[in-house]
PDB file of N, CA and C in Angstrom:
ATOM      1  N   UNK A   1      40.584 170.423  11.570  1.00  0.00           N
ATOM      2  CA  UNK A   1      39.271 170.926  11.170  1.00  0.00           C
ATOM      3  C   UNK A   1      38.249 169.798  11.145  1.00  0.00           C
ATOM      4  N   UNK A   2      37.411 170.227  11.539  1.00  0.00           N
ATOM      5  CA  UNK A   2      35.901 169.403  11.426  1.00  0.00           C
ATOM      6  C   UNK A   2      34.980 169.904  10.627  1.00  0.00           C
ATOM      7  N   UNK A   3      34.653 169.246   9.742  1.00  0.00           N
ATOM      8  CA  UNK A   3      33.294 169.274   8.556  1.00  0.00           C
ATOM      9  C   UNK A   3      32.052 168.841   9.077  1.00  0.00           C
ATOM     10  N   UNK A   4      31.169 169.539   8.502  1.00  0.00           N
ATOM     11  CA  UNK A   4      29.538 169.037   9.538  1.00  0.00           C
ATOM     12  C   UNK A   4      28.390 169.123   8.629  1.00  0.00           C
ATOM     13  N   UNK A   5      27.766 168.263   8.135  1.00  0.00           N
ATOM     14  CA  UNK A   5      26.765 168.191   6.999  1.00  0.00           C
ATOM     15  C   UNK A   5      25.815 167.830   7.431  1.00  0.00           C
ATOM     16  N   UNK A   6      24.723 168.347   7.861  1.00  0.00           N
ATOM     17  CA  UNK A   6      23.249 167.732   7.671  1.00  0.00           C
ATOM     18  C   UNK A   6      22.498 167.672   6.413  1.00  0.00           C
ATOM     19  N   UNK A   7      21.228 166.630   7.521  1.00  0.00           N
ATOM     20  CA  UNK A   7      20.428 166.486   6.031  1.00  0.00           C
ATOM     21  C   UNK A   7      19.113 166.225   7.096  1.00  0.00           C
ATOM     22  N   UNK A   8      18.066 166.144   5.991  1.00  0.00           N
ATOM     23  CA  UNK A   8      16.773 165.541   6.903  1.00  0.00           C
ATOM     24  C   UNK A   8      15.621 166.101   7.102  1.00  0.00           C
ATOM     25  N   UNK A   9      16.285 167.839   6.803  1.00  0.00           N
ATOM     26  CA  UNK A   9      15.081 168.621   7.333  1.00  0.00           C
ATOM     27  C   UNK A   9      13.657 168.734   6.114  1.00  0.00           C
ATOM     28  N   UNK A  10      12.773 169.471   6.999  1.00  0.00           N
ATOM     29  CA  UNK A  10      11.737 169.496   5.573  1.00  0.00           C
ATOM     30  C   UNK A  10      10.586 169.896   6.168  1.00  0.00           C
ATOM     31  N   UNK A  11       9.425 169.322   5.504  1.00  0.00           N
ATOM     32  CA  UNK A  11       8.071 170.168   5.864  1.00  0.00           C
ATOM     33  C   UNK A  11       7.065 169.119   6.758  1.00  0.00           C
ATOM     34  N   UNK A  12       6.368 169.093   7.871  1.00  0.00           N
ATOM     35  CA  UNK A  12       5.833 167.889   8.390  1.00  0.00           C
ATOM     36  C   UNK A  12       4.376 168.249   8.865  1.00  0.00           C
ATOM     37  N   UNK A  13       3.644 167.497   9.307  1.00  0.00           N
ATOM     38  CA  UNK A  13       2.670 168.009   9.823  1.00  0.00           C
ATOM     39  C   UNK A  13       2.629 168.173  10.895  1.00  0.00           C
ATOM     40  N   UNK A  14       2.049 168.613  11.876  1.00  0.00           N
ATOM     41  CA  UNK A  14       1.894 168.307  13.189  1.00  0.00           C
ATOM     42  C   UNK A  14       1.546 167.275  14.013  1.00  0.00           C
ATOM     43  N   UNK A  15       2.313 166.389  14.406  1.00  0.00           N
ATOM     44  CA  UNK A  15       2.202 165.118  14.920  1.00  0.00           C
ATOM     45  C   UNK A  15       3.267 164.165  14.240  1.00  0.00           C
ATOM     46  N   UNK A  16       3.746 164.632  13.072  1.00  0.00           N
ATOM     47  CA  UNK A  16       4.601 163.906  12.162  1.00  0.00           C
ATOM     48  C   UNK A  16       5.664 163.717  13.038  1.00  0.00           C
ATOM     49  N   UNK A  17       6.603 163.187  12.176  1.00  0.00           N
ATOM     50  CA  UNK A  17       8.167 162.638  12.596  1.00  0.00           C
ATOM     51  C   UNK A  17       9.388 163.183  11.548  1.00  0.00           C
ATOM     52  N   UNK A  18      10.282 163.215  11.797  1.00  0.00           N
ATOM     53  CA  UNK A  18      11.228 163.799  10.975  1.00  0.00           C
ATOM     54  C   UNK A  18      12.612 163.072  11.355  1.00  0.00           C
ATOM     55  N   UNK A  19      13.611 162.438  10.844  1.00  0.00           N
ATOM     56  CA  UNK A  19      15.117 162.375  11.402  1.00  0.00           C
ATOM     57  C   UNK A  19      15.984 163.348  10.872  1.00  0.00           C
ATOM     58  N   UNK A  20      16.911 164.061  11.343  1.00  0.00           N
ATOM     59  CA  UNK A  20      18.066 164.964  11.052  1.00  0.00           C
ATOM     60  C   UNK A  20      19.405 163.505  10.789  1.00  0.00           C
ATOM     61  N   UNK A  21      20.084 163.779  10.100  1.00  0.00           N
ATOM     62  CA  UNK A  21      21.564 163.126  10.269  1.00  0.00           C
ATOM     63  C   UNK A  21      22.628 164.484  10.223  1.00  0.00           C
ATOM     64  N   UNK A  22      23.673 164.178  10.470  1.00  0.00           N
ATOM     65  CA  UNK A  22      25.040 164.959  10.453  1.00  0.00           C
ATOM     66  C   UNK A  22      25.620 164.245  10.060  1.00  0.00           C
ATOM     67  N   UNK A  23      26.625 164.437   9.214  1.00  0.00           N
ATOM     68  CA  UNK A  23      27.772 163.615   8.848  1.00  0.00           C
ATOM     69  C   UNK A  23      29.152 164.604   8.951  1.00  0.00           C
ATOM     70  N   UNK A  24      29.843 163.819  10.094  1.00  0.00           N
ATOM     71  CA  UNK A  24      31.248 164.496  10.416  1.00  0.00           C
ATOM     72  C   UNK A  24      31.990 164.265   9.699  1.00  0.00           C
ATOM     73  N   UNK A  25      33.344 164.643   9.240  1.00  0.00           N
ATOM     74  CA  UNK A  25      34.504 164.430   8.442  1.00  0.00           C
ATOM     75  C   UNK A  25      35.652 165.052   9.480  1.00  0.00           C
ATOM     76  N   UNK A  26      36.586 164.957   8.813  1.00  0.00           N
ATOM     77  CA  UNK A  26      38.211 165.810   9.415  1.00  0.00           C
ATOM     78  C   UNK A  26      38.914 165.092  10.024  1.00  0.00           C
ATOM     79  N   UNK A  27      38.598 165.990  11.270  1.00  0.00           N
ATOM     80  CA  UNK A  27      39.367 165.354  12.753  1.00  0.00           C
ATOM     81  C   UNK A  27      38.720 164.572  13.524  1.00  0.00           C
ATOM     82  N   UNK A  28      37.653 163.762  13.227  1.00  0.00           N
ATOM     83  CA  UNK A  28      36.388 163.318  13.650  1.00  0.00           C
ATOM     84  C   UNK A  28      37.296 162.904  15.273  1.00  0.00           C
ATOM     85  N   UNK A  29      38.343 162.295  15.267  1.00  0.00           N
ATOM     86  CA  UNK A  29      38.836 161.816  16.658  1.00  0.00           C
ATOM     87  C   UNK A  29      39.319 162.845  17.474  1.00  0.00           C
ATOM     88  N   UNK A  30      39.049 164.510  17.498  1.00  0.00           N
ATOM     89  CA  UNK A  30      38.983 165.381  18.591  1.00  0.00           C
ATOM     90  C   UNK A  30      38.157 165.957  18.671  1.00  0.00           C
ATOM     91  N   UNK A  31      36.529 165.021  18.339  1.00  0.00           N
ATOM     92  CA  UNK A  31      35.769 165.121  18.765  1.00  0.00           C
ATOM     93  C   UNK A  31      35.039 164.988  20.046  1.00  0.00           C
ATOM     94  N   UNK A  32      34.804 165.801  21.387  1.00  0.00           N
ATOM     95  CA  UNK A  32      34.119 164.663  22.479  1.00  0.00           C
ATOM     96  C   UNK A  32      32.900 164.862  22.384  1.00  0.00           C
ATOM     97  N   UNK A  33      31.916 165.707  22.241  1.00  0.00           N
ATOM     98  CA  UNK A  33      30.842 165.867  22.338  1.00  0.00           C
ATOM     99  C   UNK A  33      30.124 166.413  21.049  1.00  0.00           C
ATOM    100  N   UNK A  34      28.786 165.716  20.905  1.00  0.00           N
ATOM    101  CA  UNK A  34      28.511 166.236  19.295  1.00  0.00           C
ATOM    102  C   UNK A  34      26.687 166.282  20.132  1.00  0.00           C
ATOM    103  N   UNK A  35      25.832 167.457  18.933  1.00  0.00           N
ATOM    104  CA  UNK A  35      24.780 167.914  19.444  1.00  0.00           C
ATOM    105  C   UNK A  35      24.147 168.673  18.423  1.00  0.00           C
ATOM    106  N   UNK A  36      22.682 168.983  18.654  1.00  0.00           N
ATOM    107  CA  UNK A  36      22.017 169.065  17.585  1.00  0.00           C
ATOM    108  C   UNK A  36      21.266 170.997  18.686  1.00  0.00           C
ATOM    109  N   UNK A  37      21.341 171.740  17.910  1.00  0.00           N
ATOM    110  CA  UNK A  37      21.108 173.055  18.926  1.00  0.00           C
ATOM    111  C   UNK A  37      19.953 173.489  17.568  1.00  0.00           C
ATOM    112  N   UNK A  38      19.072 174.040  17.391  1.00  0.00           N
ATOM    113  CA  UNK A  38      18.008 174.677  16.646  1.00  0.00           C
ATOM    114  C   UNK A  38      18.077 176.303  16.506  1.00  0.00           C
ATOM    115  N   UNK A  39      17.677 177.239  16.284  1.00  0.00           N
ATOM    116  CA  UNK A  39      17.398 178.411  16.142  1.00  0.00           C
ATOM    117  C   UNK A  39      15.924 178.748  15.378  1.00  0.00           C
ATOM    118  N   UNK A  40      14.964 179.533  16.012  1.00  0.00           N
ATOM    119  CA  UNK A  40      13.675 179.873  15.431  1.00  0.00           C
ATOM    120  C   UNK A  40      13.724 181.559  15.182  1.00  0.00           C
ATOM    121  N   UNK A  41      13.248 182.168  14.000  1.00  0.00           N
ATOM    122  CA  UNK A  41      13.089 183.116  13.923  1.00  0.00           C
ATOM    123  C   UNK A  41      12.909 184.196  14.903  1.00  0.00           C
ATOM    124  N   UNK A  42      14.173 185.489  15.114  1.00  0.00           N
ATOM    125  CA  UNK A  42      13.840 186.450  15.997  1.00  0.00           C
ATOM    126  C   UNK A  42      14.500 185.405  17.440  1.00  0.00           C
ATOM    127  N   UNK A  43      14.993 184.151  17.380  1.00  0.00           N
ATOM    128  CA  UNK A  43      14.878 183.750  18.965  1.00  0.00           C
ATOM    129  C   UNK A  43      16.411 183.544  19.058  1.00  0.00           C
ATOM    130  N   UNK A  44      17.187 183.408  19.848  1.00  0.00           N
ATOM    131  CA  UNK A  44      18.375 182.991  19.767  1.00  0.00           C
ATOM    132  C   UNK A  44      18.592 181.323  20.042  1.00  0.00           C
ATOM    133  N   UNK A  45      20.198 181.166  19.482  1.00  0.00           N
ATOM    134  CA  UNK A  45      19.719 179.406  18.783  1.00  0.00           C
ATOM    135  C   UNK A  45      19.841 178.492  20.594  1.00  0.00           C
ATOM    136  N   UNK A  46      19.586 177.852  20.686  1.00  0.00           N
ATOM    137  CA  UNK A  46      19.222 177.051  21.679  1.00  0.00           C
ATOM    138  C   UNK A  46      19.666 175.425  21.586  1.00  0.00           C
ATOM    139  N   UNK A  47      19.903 174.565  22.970  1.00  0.00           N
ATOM    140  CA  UNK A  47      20.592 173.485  22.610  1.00  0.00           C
ATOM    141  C   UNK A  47      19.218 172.491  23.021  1.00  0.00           C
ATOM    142  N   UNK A  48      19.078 171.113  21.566  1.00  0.00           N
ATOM    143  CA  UNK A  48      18.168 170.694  21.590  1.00  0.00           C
ATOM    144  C   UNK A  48      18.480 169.332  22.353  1.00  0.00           C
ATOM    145  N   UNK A  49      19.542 169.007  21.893  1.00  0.00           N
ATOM    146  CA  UNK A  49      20.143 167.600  22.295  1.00  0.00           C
ATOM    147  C   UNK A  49      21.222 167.324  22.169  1.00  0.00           C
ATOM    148  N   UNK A  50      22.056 166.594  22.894  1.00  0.00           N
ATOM    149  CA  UNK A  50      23.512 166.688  23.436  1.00  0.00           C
ATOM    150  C   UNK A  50      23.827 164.753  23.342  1.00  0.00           C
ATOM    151  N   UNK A  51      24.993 164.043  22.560  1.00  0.00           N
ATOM    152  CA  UNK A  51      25.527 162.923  22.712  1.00  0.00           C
ATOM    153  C   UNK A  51      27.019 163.132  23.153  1.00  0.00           C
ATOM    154  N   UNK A  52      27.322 162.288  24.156  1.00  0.00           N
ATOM    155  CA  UNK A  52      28.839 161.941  25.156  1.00  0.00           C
ATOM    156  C   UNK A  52      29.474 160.922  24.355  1.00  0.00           C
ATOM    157  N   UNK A  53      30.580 160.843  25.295  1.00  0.00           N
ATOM    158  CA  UNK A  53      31.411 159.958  25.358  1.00  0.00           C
ATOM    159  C   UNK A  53      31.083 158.539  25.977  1.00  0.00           C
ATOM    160  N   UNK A  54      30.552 157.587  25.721  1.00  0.00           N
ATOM    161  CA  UNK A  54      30.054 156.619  26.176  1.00  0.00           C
ATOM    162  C   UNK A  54      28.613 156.530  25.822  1.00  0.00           C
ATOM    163  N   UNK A  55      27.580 157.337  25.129  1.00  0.00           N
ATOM    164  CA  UNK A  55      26.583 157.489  24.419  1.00  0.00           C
ATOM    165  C   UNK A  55      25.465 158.042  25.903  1.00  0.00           C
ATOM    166  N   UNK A  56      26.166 158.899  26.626  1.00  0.00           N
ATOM    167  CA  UNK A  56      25.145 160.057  27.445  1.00  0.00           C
ATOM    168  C   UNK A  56      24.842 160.856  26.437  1.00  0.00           C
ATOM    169  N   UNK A  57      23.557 161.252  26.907  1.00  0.00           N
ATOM    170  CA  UNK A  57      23.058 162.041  26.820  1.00  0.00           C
ATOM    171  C   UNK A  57      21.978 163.259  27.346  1.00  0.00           C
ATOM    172  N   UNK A  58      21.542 164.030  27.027  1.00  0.00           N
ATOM    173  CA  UNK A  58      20.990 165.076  27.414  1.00  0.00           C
ATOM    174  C   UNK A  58      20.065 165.912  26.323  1.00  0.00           C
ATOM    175  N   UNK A  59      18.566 166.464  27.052  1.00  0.00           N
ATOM    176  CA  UNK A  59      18.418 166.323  26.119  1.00  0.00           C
ATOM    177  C   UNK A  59      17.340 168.459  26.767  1.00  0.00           C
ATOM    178  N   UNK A  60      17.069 169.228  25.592  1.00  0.00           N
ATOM    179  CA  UNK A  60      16.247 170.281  26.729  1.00  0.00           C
ATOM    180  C   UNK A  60      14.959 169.763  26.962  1.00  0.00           C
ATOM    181  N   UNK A  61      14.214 170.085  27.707  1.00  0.00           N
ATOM    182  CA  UNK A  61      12.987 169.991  28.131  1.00  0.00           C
ATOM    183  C   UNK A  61      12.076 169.893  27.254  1.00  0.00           C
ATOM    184  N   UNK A  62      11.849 171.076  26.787  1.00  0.00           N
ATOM    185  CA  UNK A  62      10.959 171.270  25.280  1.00  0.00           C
ATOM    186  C   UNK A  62      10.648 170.012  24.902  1.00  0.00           C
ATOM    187  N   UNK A  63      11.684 168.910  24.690  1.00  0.00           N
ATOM    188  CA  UNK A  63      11.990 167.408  23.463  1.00  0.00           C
ATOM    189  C   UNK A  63      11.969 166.634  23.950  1.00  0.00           C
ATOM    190  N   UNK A  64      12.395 166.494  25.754  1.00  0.00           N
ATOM    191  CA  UNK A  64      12.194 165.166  26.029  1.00  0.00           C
ATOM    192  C   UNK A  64      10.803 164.256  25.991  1.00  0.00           C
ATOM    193  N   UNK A  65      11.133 163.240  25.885  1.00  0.00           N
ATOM    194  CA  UNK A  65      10.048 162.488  25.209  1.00  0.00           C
ATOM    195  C   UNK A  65      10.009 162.030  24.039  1.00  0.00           C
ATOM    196  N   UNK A  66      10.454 163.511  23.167  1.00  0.00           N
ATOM    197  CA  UNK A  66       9.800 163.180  21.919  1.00  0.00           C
ATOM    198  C   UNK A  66      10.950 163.046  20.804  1.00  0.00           C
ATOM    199  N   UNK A  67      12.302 163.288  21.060  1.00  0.00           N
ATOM    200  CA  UNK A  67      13.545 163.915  20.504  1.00  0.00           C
ATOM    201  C   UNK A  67      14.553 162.296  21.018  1.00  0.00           C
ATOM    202  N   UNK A  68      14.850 161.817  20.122  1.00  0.00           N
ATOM    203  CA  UNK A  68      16.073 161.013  20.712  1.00  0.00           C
ATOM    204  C   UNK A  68      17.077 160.898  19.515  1.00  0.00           C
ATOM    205  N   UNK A  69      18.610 161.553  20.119  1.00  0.00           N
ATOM    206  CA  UNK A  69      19.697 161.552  19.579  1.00  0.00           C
ATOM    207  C   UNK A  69      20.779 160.176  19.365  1.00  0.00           C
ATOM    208  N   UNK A  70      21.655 159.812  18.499  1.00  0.00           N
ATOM    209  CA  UNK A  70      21.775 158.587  18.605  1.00  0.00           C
ATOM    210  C   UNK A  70      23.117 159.241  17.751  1.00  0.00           C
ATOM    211  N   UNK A  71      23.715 158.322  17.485  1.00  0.00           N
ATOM    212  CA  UNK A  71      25.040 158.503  16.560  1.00  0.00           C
ATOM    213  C   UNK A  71      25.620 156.973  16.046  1.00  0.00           C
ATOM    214  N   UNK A  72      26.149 156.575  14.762  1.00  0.00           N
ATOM    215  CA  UNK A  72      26.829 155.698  14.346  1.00  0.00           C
ATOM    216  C   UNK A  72      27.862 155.905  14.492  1.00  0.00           C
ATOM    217  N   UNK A  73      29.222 155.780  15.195  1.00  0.00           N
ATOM    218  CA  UNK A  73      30.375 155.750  15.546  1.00  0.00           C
ATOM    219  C   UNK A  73      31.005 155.449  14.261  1.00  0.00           C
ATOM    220  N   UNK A  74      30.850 154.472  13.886  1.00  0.00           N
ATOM    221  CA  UNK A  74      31.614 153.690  12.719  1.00  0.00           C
ATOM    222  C   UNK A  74      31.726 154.448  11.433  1.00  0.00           C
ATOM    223  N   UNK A  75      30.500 155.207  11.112  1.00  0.00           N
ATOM    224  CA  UNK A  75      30.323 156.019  10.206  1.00  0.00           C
ATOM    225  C   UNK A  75      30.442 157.695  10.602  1.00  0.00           C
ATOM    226  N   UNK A  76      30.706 158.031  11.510  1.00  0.00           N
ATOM    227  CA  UNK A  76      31.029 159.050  12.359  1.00  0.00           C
ATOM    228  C   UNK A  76      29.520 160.380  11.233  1.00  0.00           C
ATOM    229  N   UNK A  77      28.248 159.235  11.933  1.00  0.00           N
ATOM    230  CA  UNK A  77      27.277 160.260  11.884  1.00  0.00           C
ATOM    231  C   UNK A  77      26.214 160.258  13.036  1.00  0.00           C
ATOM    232  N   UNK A  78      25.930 161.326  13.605  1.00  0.00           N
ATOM    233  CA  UNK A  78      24.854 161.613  14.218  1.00  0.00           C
ATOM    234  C   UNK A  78      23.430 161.627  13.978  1.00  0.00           C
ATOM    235  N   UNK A  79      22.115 161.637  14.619  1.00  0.00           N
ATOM    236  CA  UNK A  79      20.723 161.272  14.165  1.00  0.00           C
ATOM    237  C   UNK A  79      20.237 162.166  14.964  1.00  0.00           C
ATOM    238  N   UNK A  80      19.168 163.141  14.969  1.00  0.00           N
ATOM    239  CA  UNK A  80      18.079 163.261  15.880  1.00  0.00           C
ATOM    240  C   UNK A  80      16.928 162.455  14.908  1.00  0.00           C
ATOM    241  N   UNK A  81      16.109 161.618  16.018  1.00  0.00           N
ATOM    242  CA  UNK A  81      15.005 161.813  15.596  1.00  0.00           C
ATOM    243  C   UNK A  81      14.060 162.145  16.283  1.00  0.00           C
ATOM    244  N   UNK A  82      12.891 162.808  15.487  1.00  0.00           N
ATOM    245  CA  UNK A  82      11.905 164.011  16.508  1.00  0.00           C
ATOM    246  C   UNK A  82      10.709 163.383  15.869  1.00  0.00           C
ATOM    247  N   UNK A  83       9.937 163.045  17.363  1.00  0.00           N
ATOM    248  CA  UNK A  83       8.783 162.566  16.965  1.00  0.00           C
ATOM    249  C   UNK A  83       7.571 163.853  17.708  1.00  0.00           C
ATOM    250  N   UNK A  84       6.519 163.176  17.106  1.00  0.00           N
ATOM    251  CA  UNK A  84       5.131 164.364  17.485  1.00  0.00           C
ATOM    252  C   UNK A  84       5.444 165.322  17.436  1.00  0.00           C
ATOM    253  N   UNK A  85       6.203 165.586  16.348  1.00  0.00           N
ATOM    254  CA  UNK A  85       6.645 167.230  16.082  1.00  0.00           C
ATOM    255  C   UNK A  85       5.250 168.505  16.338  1.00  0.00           C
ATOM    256  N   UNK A  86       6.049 169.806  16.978  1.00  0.00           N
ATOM    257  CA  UNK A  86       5.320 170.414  17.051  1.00  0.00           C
ATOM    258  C   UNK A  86       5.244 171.657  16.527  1.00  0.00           C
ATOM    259  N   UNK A  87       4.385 172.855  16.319  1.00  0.00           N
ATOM    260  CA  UNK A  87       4.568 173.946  15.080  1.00  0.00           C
ATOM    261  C   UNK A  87       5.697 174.636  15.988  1.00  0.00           C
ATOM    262  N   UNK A  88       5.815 174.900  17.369  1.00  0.00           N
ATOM    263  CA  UNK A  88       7.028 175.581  18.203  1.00  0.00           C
ATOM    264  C   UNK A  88       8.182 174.936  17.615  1.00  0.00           C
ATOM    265  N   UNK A  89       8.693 173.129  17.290  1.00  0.00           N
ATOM    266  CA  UNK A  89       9.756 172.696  16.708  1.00  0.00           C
ATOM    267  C   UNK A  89       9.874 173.510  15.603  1.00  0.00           C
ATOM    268  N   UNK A  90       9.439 174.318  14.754  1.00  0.00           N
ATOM    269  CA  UNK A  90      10.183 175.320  13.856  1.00  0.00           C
ATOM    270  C   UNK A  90      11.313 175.860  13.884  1.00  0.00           C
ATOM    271  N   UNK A  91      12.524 175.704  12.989  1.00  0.00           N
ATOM    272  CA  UNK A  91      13.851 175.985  13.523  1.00  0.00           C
ATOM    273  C   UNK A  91      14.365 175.793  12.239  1.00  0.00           C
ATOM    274  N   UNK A  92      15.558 176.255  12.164  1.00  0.00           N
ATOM    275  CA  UNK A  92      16.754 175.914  11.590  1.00  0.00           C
ATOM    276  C   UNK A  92      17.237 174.826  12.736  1.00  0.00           C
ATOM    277  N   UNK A  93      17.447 174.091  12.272  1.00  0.00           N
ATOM    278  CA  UNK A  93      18.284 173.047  13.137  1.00  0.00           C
ATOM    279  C   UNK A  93      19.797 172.599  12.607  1.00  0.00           C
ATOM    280  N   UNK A  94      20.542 172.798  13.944  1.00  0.00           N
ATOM    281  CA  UNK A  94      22.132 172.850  13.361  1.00  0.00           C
ATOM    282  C   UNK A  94      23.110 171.734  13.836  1.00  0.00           C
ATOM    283  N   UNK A  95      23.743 171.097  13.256  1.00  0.00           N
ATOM    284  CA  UNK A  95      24.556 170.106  14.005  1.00  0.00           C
ATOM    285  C   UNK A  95      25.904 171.075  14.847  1.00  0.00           C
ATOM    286  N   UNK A  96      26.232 170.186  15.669  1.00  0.00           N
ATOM    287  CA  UNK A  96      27.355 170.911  16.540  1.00  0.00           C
ATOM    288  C   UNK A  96      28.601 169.816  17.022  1.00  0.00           C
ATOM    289  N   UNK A  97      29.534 170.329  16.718  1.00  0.00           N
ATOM    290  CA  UNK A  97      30.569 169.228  17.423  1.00  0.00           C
ATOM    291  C   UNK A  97      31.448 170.205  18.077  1.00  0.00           C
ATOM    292  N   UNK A  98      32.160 169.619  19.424  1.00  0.00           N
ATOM    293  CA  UNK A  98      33.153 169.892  20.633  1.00  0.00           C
ATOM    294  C   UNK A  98      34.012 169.544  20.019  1.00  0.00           C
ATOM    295  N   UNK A  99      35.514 169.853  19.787  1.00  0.00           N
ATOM    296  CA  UNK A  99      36.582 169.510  19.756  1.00  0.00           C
ATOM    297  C   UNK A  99      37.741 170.741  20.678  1.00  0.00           C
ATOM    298  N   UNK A 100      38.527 171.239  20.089  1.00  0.00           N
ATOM    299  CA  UNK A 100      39.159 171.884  20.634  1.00  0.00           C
ATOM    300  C   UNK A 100      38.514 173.672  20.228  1.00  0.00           C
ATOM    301  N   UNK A 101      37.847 173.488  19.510  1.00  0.00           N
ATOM    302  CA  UNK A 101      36.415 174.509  19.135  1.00  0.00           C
ATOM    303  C   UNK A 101      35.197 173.988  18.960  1.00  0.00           C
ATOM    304  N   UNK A 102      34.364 175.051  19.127  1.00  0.00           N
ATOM    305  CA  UNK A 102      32.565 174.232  18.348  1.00  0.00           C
ATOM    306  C   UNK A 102      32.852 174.671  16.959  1.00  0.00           C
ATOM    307  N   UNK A 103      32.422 173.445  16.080  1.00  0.00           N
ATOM    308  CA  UNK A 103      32.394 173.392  14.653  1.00  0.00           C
ATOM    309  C   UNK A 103      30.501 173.158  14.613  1.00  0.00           C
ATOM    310  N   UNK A 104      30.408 173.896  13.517  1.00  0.00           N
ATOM    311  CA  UNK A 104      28.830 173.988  13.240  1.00  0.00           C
ATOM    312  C   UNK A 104      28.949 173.602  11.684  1.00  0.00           C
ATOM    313  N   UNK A 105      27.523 172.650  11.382  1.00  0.00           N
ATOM    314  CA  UNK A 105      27.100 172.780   9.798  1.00  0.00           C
ATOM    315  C   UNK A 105      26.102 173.730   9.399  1.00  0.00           C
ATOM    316  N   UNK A 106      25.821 173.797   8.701  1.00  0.00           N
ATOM    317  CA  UNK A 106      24.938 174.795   7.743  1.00  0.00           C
ATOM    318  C   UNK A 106      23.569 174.996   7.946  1.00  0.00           C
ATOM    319  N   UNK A 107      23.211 173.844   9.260  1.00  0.00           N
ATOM    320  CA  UNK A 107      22.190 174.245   8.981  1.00  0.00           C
ATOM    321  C   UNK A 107      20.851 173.375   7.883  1.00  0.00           C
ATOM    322  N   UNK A 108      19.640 172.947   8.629  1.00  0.00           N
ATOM    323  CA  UNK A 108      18.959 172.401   7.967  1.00  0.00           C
ATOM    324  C   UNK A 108      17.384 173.010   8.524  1.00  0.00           C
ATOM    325  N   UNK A 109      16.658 173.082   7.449  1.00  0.00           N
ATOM    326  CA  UNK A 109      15.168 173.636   8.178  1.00  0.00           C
ATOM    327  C   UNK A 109      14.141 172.673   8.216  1.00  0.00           C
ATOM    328  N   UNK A 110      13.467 173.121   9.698  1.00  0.00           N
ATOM    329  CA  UNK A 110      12.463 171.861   9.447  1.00  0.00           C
ATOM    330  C   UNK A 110      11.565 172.945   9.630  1.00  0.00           C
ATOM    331  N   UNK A 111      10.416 172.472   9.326  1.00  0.00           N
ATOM    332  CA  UNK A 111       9.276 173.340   9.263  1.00  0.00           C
ATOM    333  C   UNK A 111       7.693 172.224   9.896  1.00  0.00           C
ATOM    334  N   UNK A 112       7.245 172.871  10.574  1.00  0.00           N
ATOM    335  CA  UNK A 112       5.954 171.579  11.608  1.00  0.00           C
ATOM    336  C   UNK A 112       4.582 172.580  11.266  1.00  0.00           C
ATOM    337  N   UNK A 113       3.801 172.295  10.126  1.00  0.00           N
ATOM    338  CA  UNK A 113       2.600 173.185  10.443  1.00  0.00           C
ATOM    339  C   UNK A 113       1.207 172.682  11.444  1.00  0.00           C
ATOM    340  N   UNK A 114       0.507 173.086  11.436  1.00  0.00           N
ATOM    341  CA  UNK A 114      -0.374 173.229  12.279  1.00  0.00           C
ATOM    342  C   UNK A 114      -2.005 172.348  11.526  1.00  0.00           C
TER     343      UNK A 114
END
C-alpha cells in the first residue's frame, strides 16, 4: 500500500504562486511514476503534471510554463509549483502515484480569484 498526503493548497490571487507537496509513505519503492492530476467543478479530473524515473517529465498544456513538478527522493515527497496562477487553475488538486495500482490522496483545494 501507498499513502498520499498533500498539503499547500489555498486561496491566491490571480497572478500569485502557490506550491502543492505530497508526501508518500508505504511501499514508496513500487513506485514508478508519481503526478499531480486536478479536478474543477462539473469537469472531469485531468492530468496536470507527471514526474519519471530519472526526473522526466511531462507536463499538460494548460501549465506549461507556469507549473513545474519536482520531487525529493530522499524524503519521498513530491512539489508542484504553480506560478501566475490562473482563475481556470481552480481545482481540487490531487496527488497520484503508479505502482502496481494508482494510489490517490485526498485531495487539496486551491482556489485563484480574479
Amino acid at each position: 500500500q501507498v499513502q498520499l498526503v498533500e498539503s499547500g493548497g489555498g486561496l491566491v490571487q490571480a497572478g500569485g504562486s502557490l506550491r502543492l507537496s505530497c508526501a508518500a509513505s508505504g511501499s514508496t519503492f513500487s513506485i514508478s511514476v508519481m503526478g499531480w492530476f486536478r479536478q474543477a467543478p462539473g469537469k472531469q479530473r485531468e492530468l496536470v503534471a507527471r514526474i519519471y524515473s530519472g526526473d522526466l517529465t511531462n507536463y499538460a498544456d494548460a501549465v506549461k510554463g507556469r507549473f513545474t513538478i519536482s520531487r525529493d527522493n530522499a524524503k519521498n515527497i513530491v512539489y508542484l509549483q504553480m506560478n501566475s496562477l490562473k482563475p481556470e487553475d481552480t481545482a481540487v488538486y490531487y496527488c497520484n502515484a503508479l505502482s502496481y495500482r494508482d494510489f490517490w490522496g485526498q485531495g487539496t483545494q486551491v482556489t485563484v480569484s480574479s
